[in-house]
N, C-alpha and C. Protein backbone atom coordinates (compact mmCIF):
# COMPACT_ATOMS: atom_id res chain seq x y z
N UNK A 1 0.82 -1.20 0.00
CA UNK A 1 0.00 0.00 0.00
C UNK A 1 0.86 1.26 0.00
N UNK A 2 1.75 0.69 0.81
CA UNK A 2 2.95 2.74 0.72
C UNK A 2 3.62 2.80 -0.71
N UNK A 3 3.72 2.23 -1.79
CA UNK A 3 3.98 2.45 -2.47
C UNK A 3 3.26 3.08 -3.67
N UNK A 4 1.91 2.63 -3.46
CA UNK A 4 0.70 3.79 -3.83
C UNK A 4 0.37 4.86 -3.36
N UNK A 5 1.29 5.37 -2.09
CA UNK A 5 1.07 6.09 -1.89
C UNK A 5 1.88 7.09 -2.38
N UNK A 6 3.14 6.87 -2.31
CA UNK A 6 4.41 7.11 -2.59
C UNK A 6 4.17 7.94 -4.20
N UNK A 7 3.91 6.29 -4.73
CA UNK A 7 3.12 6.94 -6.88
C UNK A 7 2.56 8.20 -6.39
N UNK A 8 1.34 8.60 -5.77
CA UNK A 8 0.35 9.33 -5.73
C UNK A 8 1.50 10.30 -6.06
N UNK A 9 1.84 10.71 -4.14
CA UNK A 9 3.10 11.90 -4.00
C UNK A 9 3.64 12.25 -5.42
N UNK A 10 4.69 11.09 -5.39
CA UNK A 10 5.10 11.78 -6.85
C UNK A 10 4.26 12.18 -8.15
N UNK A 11 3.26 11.86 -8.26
CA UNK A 11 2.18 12.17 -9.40
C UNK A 11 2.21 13.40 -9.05
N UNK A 12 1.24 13.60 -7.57
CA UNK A 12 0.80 14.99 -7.74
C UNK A 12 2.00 16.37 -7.67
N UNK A 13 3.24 15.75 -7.04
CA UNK A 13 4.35 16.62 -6.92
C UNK A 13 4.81 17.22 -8.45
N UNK A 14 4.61 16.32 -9.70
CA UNK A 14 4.97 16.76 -11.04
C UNK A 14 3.90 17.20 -11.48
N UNK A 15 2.55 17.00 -11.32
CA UNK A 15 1.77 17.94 -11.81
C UNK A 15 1.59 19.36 -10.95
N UNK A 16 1.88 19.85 -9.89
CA UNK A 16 2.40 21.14 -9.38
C UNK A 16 3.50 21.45 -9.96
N UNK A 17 4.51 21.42 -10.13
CA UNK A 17 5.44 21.58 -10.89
C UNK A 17 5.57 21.46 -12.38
N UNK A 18 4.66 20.83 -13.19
CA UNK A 18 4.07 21.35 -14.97
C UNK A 18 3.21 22.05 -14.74
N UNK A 19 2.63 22.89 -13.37
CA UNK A 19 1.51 24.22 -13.80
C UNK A 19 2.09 25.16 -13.80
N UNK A 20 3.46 24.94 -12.93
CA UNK A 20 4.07 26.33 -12.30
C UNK A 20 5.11 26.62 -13.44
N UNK A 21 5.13 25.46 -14.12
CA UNK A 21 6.27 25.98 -15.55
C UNK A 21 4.96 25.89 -16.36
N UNK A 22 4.13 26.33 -16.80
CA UNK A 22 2.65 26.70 -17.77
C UNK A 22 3.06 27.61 -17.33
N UNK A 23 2.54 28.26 -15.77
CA UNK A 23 2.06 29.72 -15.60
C UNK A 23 3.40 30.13 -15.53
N UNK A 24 4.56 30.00 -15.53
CA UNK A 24 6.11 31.41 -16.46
C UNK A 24 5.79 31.21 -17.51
N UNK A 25 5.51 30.02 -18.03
CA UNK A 25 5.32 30.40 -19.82
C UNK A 25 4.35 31.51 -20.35
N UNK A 26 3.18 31.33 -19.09
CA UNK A 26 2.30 32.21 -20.10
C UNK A 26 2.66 33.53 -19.44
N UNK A 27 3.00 33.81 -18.12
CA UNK A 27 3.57 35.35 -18.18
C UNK A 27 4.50 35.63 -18.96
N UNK A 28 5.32 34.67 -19.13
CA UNK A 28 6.79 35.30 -20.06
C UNK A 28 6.09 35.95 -21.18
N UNK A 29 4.78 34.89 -21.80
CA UNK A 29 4.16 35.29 -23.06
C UNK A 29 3.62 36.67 -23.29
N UNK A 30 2.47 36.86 -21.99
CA UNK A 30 1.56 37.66 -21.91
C UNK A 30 2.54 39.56 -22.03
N UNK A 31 3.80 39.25 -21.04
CA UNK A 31 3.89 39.77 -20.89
C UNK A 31 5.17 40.80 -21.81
N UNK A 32 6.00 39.76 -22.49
CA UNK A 32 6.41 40.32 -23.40
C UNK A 32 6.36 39.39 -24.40
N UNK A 33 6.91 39.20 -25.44
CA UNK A 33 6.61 38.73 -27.38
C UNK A 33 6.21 36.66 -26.57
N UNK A 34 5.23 36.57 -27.60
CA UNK A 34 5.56 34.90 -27.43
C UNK A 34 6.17 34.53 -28.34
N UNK A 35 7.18 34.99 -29.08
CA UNK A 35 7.83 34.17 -29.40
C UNK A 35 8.89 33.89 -29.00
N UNK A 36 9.86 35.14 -27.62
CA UNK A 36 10.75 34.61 -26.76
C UNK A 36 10.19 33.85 -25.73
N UNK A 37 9.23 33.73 -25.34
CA UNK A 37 8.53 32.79 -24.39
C UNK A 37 8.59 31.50 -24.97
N UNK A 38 8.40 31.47 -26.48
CA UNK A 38 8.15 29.98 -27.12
C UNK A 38 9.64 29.21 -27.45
N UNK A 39 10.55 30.21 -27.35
CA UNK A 39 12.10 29.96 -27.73
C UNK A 39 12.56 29.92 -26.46
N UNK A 40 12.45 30.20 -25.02
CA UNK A 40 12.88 29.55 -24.12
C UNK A 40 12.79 28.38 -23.89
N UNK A 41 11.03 27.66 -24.01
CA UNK A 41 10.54 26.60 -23.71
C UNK A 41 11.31 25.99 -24.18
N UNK A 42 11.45 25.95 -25.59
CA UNK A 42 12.37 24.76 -26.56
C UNK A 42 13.77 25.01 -26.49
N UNK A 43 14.07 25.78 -25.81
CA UNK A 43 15.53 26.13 -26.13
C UNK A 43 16.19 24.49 -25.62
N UNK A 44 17.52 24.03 -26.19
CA UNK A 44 18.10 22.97 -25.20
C UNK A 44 18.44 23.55 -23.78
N UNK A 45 19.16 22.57 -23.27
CA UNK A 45 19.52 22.94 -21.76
C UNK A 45 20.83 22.80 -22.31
């Protein structure tokens, strides 16, 4: 059973963390050009 629980944790820990990189994307967007917003996203690391 703790290991379902464990999944959960980590589930919901990466979906807080893909909203909070959505919401910089869309301020980066909103707030200046999207297309440097869209060229960060993809940029490599």
């Amino acid at each position: 059973m703790s290991s379902w629980i464990l999944f959960l944790a980590v589930f919901l820990a990466c979906v807080v963390e893909a909203v909070e990189a959505l919401t910089i994307v869309l301020a980066a967007g909103t707030s200046r050009h999207w297309g440097s917003a869209v060229q960060g996203t993809v940029a490599p690391r």
